[in-house]
N, C-alpha and C. Protein backbone atom coordinates (compact mmCIF):
# COMPACT_ATOMS: atom_id res chain seq x y z
N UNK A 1 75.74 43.51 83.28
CA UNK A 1 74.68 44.46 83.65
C UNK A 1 73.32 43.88 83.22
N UNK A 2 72.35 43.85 84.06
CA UNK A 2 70.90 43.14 83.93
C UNK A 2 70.14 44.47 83.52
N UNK A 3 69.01 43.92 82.93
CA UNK A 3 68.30 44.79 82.01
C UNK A 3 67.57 45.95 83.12
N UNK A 4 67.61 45.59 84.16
CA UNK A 4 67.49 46.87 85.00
C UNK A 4 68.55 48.10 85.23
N UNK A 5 69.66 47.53 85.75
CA UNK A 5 70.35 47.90 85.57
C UNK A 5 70.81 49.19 84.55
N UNK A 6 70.44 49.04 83.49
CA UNK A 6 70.31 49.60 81.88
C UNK A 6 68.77 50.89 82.25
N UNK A 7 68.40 50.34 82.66
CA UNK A 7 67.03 51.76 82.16
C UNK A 7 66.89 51.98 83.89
N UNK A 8 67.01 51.87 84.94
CA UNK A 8 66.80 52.41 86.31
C UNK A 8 68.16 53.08 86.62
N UNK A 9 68.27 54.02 87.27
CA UNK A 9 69.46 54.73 87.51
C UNK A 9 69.05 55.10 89.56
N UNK A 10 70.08 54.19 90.27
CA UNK A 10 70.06 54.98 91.59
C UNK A 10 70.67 56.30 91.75
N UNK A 11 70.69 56.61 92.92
CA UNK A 11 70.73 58.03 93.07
C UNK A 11 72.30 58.32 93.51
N UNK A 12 72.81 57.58 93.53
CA UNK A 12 74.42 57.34 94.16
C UNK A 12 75.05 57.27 92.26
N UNK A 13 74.17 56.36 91.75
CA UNK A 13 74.90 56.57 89.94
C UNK A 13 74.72 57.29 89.66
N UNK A 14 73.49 58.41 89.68
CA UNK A 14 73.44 59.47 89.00
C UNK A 14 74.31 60.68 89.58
N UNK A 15 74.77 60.30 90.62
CA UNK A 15 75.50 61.85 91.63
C UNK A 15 76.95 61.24 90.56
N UNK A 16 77.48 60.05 90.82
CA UNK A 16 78.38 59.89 90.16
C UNK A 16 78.82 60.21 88.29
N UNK A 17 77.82 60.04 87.61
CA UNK A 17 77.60 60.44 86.78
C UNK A 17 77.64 61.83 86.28
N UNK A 18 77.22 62.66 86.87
CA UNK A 18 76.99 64.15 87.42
C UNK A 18 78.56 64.47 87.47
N UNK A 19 79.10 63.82 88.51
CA UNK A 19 80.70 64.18 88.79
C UNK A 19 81.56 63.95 87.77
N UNK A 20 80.90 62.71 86.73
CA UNK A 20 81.90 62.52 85.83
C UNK A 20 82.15 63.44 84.50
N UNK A 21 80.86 63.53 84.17
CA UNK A 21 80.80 64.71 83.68
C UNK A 21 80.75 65.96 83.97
N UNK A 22 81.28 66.49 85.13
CA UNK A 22 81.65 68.01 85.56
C UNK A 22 80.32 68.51 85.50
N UNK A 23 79.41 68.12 85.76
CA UNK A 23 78.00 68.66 85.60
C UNK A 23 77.46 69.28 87.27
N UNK A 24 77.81 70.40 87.51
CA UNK A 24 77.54 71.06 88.69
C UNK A 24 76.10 71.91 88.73
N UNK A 25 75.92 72.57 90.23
CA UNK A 25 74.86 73.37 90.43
C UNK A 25 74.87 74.63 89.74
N UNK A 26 73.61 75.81 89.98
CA UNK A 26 73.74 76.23 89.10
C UNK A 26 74.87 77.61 90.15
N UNK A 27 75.50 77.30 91.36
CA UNK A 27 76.35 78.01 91.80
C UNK A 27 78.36 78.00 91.62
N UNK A 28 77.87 76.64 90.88
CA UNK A 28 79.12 76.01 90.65
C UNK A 28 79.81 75.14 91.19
N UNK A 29 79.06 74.17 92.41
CA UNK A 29 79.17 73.58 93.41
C UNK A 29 78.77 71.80 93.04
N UNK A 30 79.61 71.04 93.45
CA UNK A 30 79.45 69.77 93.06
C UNK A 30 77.78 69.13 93.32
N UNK A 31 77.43 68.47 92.67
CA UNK A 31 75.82 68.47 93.21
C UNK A 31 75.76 67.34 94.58
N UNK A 32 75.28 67.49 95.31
CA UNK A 32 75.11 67.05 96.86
C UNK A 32 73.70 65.53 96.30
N UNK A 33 73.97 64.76 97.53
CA UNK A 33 72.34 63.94 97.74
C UNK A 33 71.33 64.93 98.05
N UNK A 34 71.33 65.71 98.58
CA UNK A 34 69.97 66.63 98.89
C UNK A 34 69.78 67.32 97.93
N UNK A 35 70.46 68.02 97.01
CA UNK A 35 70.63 68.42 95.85
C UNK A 35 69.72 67.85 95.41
N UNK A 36 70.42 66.70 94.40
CA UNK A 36 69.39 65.78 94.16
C UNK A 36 67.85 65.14 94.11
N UNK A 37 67.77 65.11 95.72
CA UNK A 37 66.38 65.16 95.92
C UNK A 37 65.70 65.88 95.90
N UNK A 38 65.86 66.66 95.98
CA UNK A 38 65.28 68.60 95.55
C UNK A 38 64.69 68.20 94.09
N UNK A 39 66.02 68.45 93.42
CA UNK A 39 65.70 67.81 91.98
C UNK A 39 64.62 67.30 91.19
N UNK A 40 64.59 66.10 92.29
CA UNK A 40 63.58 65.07 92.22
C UNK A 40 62.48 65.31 92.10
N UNK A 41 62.27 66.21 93.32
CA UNK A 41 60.93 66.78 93.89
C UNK A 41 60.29 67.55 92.66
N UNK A 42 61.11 68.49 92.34
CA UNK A 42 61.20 69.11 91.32
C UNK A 42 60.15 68.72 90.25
N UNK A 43 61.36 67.52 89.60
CA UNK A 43 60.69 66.75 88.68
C UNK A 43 59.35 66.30 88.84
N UNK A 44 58.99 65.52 89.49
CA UNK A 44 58.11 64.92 89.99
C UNK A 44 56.94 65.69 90.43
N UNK A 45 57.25 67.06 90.66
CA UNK A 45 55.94 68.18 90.84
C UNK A 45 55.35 68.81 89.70
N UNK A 46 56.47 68.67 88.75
CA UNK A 46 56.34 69.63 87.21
C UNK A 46 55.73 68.45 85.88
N UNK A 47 56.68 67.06 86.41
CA UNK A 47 55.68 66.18 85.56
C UNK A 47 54.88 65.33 86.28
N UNK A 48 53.94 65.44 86.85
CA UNK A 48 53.08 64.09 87.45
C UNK A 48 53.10 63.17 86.63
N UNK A 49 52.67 62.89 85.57
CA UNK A 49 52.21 61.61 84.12
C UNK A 49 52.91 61.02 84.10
N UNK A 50 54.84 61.77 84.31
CA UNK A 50 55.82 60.45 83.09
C UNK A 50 56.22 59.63 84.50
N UNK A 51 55.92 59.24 85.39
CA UNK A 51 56.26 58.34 86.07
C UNK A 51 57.34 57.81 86.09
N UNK A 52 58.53 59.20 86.42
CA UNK A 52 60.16 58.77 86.17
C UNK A 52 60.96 58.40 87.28
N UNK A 53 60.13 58.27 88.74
CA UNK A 53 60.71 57.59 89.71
C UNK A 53 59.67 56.43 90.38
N UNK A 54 60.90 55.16 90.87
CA UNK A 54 60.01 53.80 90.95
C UNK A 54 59.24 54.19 92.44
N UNK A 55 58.43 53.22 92.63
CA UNK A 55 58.06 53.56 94.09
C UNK A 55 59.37 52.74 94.75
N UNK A 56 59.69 52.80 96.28
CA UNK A 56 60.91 52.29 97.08
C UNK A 56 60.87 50.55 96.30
N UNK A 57 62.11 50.43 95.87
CA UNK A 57 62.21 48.97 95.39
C UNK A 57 63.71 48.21 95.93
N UNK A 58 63.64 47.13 95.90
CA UNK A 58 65.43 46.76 96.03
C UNK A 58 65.08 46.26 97.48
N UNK A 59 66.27 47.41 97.94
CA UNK A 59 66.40 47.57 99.44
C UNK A 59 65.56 48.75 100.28
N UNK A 60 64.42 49.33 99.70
CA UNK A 60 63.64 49.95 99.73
C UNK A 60 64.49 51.49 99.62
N UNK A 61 64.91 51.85 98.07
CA UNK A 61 65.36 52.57 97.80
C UNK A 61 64.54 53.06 96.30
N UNK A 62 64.53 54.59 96.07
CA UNK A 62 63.87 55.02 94.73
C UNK A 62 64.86 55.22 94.06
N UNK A 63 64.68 54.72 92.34
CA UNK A 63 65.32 54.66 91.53
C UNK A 63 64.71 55.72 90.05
N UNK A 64 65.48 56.09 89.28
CA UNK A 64 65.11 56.69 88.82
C UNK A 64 65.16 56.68 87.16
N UNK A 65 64.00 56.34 86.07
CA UNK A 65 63.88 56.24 84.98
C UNK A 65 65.09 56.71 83.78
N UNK A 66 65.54 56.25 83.31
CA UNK A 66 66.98 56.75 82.33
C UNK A 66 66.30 58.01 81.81
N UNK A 67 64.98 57.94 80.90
CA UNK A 67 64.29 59.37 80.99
C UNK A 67 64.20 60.25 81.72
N UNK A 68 64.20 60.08 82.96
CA UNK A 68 64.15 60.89 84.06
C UNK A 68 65.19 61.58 84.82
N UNK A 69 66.54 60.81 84.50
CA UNK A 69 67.76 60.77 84.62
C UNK A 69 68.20 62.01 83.67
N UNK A 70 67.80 62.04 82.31
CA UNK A 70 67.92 63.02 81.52
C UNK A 70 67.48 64.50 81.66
N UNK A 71 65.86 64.13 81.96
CA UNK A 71 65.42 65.35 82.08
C UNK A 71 66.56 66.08 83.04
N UNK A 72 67.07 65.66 84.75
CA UNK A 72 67.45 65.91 85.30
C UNK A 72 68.71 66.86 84.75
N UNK A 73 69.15 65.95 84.00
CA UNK A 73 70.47 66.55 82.99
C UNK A 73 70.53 67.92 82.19
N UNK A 74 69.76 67.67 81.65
CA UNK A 74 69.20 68.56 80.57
C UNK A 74 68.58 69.50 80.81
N UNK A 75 67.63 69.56 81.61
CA UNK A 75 66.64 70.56 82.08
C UNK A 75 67.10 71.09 83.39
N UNK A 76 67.30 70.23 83.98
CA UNK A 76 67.06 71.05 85.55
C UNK A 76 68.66 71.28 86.21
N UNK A 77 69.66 70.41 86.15
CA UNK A 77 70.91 70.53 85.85
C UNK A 77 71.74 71.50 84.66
N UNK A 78 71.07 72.16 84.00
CA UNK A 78 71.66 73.09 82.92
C UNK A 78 71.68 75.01 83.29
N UNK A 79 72.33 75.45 83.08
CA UNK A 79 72.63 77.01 83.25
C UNK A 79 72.60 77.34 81.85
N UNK A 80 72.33 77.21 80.81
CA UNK A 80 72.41 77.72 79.69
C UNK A 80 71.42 78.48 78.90
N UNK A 81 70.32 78.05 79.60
CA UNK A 81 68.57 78.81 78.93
C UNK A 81 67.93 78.57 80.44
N UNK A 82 66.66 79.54 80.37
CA UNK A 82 65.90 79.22 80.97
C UNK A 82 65.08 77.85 81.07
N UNK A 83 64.87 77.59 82.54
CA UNK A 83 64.47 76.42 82.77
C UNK A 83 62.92 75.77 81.70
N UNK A 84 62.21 76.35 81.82
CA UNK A 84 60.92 76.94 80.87
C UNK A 84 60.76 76.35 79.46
N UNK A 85 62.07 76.86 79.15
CA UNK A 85 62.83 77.00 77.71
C UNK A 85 63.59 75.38 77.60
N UNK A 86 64.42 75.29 78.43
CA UNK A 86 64.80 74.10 78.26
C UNK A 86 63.66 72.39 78.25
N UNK A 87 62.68 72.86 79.14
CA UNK A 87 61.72 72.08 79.46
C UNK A 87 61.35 71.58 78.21
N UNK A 88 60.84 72.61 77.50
CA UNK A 88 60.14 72.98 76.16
C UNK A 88 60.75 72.01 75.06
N UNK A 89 62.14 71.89 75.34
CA UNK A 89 63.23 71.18 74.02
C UNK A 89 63.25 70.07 74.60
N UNK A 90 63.23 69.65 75.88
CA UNK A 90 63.16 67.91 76.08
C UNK A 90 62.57 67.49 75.55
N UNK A 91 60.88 67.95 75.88
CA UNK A 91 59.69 67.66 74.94
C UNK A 91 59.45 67.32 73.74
N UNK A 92 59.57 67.96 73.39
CA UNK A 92 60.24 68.24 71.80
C UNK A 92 60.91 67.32 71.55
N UNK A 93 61.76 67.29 71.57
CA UNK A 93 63.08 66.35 71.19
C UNK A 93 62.70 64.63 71.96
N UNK A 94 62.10 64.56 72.71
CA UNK A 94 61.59 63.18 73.13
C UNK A 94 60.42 62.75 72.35
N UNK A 95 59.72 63.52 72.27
CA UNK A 95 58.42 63.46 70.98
C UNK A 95 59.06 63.26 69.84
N UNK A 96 59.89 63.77 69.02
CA UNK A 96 60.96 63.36 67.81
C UNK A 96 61.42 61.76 67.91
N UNK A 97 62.12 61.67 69.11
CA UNK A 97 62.77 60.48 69.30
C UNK A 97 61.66 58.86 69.22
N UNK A 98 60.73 59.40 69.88
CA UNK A 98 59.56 58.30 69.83
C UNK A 98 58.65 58.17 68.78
N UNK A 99 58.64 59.49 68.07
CA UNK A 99 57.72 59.14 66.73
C UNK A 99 58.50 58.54 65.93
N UNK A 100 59.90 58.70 65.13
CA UNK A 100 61.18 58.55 64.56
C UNK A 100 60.87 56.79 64.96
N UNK A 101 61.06 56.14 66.63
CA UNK A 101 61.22 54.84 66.59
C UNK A 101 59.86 53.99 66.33
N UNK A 102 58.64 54.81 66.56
CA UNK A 102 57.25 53.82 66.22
C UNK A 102 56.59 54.52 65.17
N UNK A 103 57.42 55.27 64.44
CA UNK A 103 57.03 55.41 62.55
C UNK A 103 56.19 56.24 62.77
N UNK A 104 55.66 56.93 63.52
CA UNK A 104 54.34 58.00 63.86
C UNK A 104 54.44 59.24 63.29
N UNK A 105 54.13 59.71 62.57
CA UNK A 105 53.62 60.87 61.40
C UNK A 105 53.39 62.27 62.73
N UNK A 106 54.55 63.20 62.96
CA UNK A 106 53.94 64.26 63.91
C UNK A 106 52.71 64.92 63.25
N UNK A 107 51.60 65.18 64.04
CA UNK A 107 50.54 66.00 63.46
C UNK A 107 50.11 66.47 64.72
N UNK A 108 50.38 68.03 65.31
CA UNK A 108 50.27 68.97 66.26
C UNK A 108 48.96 69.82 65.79
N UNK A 109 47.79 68.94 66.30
CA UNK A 109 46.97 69.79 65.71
C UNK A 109 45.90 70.39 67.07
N UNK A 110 46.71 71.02 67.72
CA UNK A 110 46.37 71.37 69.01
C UNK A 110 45.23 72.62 69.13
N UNK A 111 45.81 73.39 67.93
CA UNK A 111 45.07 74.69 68.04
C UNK A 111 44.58 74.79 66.65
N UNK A 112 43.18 74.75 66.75
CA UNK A 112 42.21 74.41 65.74
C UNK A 112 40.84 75.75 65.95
N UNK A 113 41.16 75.91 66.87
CA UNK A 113 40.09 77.05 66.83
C UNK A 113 40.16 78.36 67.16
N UNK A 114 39.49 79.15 66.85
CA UNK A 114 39.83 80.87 67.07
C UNK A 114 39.18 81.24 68.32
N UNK A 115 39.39 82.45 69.22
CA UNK A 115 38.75 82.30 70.75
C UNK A 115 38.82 83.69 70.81
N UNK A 116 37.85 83.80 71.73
CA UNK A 116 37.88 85.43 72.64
C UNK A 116 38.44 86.07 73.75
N UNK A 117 38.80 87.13 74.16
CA UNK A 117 39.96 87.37 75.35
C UNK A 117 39.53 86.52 76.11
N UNK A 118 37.92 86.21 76.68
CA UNK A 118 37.03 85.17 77.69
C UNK A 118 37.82 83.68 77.71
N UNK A 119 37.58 83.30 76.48
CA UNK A 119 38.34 82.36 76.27
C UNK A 119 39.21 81.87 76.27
N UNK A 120 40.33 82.77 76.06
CA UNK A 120 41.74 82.65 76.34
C UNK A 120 42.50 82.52 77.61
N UNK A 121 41.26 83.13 79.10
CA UNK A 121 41.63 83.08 79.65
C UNK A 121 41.43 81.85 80.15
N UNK A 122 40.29 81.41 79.97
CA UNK A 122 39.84 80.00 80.44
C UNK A 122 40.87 79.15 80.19
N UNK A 123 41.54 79.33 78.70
CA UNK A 123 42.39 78.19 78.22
C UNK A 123 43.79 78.41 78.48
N UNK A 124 44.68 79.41 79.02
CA UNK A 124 45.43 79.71 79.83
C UNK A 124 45.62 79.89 80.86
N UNK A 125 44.09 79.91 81.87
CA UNK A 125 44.19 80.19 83.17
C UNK A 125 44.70 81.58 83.41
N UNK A 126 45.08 82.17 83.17
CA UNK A 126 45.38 83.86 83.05
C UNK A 126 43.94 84.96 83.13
N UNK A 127 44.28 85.64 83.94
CA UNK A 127 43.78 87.02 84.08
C UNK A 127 43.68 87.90 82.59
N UNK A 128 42.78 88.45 82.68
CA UNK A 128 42.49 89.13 81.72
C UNK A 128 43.51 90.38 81.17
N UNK A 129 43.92 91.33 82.40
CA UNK A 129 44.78 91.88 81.83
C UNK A 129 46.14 91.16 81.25
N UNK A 130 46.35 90.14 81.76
CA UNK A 130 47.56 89.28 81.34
C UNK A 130 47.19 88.44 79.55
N UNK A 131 46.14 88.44 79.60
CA UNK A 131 45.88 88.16 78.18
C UNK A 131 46.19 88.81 77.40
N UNK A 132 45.34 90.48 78.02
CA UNK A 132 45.55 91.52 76.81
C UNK A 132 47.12 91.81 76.67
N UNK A 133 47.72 91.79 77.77
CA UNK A 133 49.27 92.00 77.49
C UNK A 133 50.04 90.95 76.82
N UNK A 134 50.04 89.92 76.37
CA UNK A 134 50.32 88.91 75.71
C UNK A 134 49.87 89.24 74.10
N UNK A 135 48.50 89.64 74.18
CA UNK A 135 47.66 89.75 72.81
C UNK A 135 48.60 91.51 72.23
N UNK A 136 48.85 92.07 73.06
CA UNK A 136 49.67 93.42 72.84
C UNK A 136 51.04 93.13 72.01
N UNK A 137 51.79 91.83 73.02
CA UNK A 137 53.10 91.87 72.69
C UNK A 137 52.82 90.67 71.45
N UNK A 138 52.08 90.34 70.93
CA UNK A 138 51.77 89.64 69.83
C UNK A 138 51.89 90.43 68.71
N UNK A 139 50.98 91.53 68.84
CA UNK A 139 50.94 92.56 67.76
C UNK A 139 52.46 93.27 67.73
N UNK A 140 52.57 93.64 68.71
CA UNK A 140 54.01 94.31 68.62
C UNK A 140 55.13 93.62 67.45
N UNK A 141 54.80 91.93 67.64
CA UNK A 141 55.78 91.80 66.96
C UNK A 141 55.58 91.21 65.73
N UNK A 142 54.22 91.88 65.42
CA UNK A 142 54.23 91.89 63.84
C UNK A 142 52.99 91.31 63.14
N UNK A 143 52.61 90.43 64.49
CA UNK A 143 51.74 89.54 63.88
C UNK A 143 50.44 90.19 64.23
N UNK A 144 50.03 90.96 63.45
CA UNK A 144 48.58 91.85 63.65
C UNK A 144 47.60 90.74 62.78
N UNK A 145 47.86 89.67 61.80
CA UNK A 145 47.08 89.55 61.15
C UNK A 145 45.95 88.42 61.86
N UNK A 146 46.83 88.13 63.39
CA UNK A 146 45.98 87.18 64.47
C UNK A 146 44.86 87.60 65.19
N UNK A 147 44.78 89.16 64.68
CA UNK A 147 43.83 89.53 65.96
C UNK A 147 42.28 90.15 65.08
N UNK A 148 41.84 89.91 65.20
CA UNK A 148 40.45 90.81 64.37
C UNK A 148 39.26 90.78 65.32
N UNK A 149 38.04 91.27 64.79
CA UNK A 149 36.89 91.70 65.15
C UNK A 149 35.81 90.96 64.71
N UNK A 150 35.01 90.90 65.70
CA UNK A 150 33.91 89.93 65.10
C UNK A 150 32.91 90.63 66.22
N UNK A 151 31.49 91.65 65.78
CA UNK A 151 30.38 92.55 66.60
C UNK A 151 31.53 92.46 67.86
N UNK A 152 32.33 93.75 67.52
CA UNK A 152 33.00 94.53 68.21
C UNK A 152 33.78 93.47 69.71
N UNK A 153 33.80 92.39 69.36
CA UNK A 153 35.01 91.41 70.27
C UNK A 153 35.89 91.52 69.36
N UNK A 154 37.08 91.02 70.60
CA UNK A 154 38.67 90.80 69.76
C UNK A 154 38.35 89.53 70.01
N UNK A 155 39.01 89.25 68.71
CA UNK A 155 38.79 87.47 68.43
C UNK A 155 40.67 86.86 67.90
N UNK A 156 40.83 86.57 68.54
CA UNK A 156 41.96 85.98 68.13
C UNK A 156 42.01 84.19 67.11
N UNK A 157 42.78 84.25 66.15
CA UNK A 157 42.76 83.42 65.13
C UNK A 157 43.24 81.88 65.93
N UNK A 158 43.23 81.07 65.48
CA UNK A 158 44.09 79.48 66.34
C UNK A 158 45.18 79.46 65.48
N UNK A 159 45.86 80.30 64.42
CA UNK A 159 47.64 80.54 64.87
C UNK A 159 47.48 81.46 65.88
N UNK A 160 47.05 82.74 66.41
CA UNK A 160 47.63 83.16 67.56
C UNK A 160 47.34 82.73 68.65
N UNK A 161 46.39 81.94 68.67
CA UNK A 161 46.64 81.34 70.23
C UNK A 161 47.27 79.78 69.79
N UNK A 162 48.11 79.64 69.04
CA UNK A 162 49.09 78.86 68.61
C UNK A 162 50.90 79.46 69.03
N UNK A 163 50.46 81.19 68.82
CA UNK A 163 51.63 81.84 68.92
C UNK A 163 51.71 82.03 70.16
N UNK A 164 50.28 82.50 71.18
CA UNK A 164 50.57 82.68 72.26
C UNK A 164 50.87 81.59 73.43
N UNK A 165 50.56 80.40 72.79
CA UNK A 165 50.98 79.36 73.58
C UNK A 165 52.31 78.58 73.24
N UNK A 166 52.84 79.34 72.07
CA UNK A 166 54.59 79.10 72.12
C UNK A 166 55.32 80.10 72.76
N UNK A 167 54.85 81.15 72.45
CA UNK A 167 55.71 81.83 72.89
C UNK A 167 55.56 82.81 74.29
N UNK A 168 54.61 82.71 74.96
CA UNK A 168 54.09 83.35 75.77
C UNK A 168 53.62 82.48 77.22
N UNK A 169 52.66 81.97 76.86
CA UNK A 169 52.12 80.74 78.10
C UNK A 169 53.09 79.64 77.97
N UNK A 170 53.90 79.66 77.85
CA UNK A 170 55.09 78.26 77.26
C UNK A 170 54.38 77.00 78.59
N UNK A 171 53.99 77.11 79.55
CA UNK A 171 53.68 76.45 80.36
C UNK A 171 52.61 75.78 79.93
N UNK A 172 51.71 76.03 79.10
CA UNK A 172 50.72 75.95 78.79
C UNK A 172 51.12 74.75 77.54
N UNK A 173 52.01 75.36 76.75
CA UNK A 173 52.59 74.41 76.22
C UNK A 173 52.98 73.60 76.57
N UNK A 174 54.14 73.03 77.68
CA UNK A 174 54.45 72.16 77.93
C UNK A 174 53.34 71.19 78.25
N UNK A 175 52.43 71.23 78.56
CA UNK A 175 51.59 70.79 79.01
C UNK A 175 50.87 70.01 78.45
N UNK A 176 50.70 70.52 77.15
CA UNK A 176 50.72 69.57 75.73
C UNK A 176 51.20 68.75 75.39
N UNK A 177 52.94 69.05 75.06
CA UNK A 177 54.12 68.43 74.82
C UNK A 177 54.14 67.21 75.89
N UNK A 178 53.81 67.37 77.19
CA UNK A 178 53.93 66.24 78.12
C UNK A 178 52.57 65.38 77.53
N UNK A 179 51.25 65.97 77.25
CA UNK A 179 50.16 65.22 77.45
C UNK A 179 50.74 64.13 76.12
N UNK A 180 50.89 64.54 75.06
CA UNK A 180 51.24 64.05 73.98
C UNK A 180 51.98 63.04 74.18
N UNK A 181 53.55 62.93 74.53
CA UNK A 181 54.71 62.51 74.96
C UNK A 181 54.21 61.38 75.69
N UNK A 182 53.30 61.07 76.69
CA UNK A 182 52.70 60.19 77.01
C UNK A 182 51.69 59.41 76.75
N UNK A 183 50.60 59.81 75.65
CA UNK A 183 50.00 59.14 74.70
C UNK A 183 51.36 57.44 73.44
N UNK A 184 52.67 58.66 73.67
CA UNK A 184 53.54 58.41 72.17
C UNK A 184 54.42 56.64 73.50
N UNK A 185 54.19 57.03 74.42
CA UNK A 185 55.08 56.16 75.32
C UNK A 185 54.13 55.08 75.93
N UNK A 186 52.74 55.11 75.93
CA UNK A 186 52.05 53.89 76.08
C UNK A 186 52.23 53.43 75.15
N UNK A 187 52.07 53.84 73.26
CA UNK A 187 52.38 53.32 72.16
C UNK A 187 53.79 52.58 72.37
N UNK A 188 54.66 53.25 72.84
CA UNK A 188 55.95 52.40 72.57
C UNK A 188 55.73 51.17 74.17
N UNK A 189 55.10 51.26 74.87
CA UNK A 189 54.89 50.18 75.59
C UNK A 189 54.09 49.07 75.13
N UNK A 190 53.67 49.53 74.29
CA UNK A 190 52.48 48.50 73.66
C UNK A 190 53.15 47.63 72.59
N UNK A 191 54.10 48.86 72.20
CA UNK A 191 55.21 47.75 71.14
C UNK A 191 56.31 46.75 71.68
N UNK A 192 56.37 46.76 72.97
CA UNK A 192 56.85 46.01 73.79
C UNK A 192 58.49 46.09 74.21
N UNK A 193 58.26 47.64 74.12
CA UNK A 193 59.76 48.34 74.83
C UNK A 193 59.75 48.81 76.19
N UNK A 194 60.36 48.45 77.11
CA UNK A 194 60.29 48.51 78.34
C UNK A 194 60.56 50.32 79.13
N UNK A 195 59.53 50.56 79.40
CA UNK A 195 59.34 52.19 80.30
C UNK A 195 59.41 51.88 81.76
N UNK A 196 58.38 51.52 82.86
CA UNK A 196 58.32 51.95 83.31
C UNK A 196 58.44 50.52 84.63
N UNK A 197 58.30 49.52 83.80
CA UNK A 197 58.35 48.03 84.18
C UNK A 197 59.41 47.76 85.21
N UNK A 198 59.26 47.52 86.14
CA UNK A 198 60.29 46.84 87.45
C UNK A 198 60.70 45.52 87.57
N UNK A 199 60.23 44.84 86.87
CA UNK A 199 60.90 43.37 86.75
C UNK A 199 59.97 42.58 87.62
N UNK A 200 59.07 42.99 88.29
CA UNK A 200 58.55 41.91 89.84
C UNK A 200 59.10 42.25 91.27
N UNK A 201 60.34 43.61 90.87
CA UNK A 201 60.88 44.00 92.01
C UNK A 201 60.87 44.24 92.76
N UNK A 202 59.57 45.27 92.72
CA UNK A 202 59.02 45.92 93.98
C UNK A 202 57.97 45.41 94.51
């Protein structure tokens, strides 16, 4: 097996793969080639950045990143959590894996500042009543000590819009988790571990 071989996955290995491990749709149905490309699409709409499929290479066929191969696995191939939710733990757990191999100290220092409903929406893209209902179910569950007053605005603290972007805008999060995740993977390209590299193939 050539070092491509090893980190590119076609789409005929990965269906096979899929089969070998009993890894079906989420109807219970063996996963199909169109399946698949769906999949793909999927992927490829939700992460633009990680660049987990090649452009047509070979025999003018797309191949697909061993990372990318995973996500597929893990995320979008899984019935066990929400998709959202699962997204959230790739992230995560790929950010672990790459700091862990280039010695990198996690420091998530994303939310540093305190903001106003105005603000929140800007930085969520959300509607206002959708803020306040977020900022509601915040308090509800306990955490009143995020929200205060400052000449009669609600001002929310940067843990709660720490809280509301874990647990609430999770999209918003991911979004992070990806921006990050790809900062951590030019680093490991730079250390001279092979991502995204085709050999001269294409």
């Amino acid at each position: 097996m050539n070092e491509f071989d090893k980190i590119f996955l076609s789409y005929k290995k990965i269906l096979n793969k899929f089969k070998m491990l009993n890894i079906k749709t989420k109807n219970g149905k063996e996963i199909t080639h169109k399946d698949l490309r769906y999949a793909v699409y999927v992927m490829l709409k939700k992460h633009t950045t990680c660049r987990w499929r090649s452009e047509k290479i070979l025999s003018r066929r797309y191949y697909i990143l061993d990372e990318g191969y995973k996500w597929l696995r893990y995320v979008y191939f899984q019935n066990e959590k929400k998709q959202i939710d699962a997204d959230v733990e790739f992230f995560e757990n790929r950010i672990k894996q790459y700091e862990e191999l280039l010695k990198v100290k996690h420091n998530e220092n994303w939310w540093n500042e305190d903001m106003t409903i105005k603000q929140l929406e800007e930085y969520f893209n959300r509607s206002n009543s959708s803020i306040k209902k977020a900022i509601r179910k915040m308090c509800d569950s306990g955490f009143y000590d995020y929200k205060y007053f400052d000449n009669n605005k609600v001002i929310i603290s940067s843990e709660g819009v720490k809280w509301l972007c874990k647990n609430i805008f999770k999209q918003k999060y991911l979004e992070l988790l990806e921006k990050y995740k790809m900062e951590l993977t030019e680093m490991y390209i730079k250390a001279g571990y092979i991502y995204d590299e085709f050999f001269g193939m294409n």
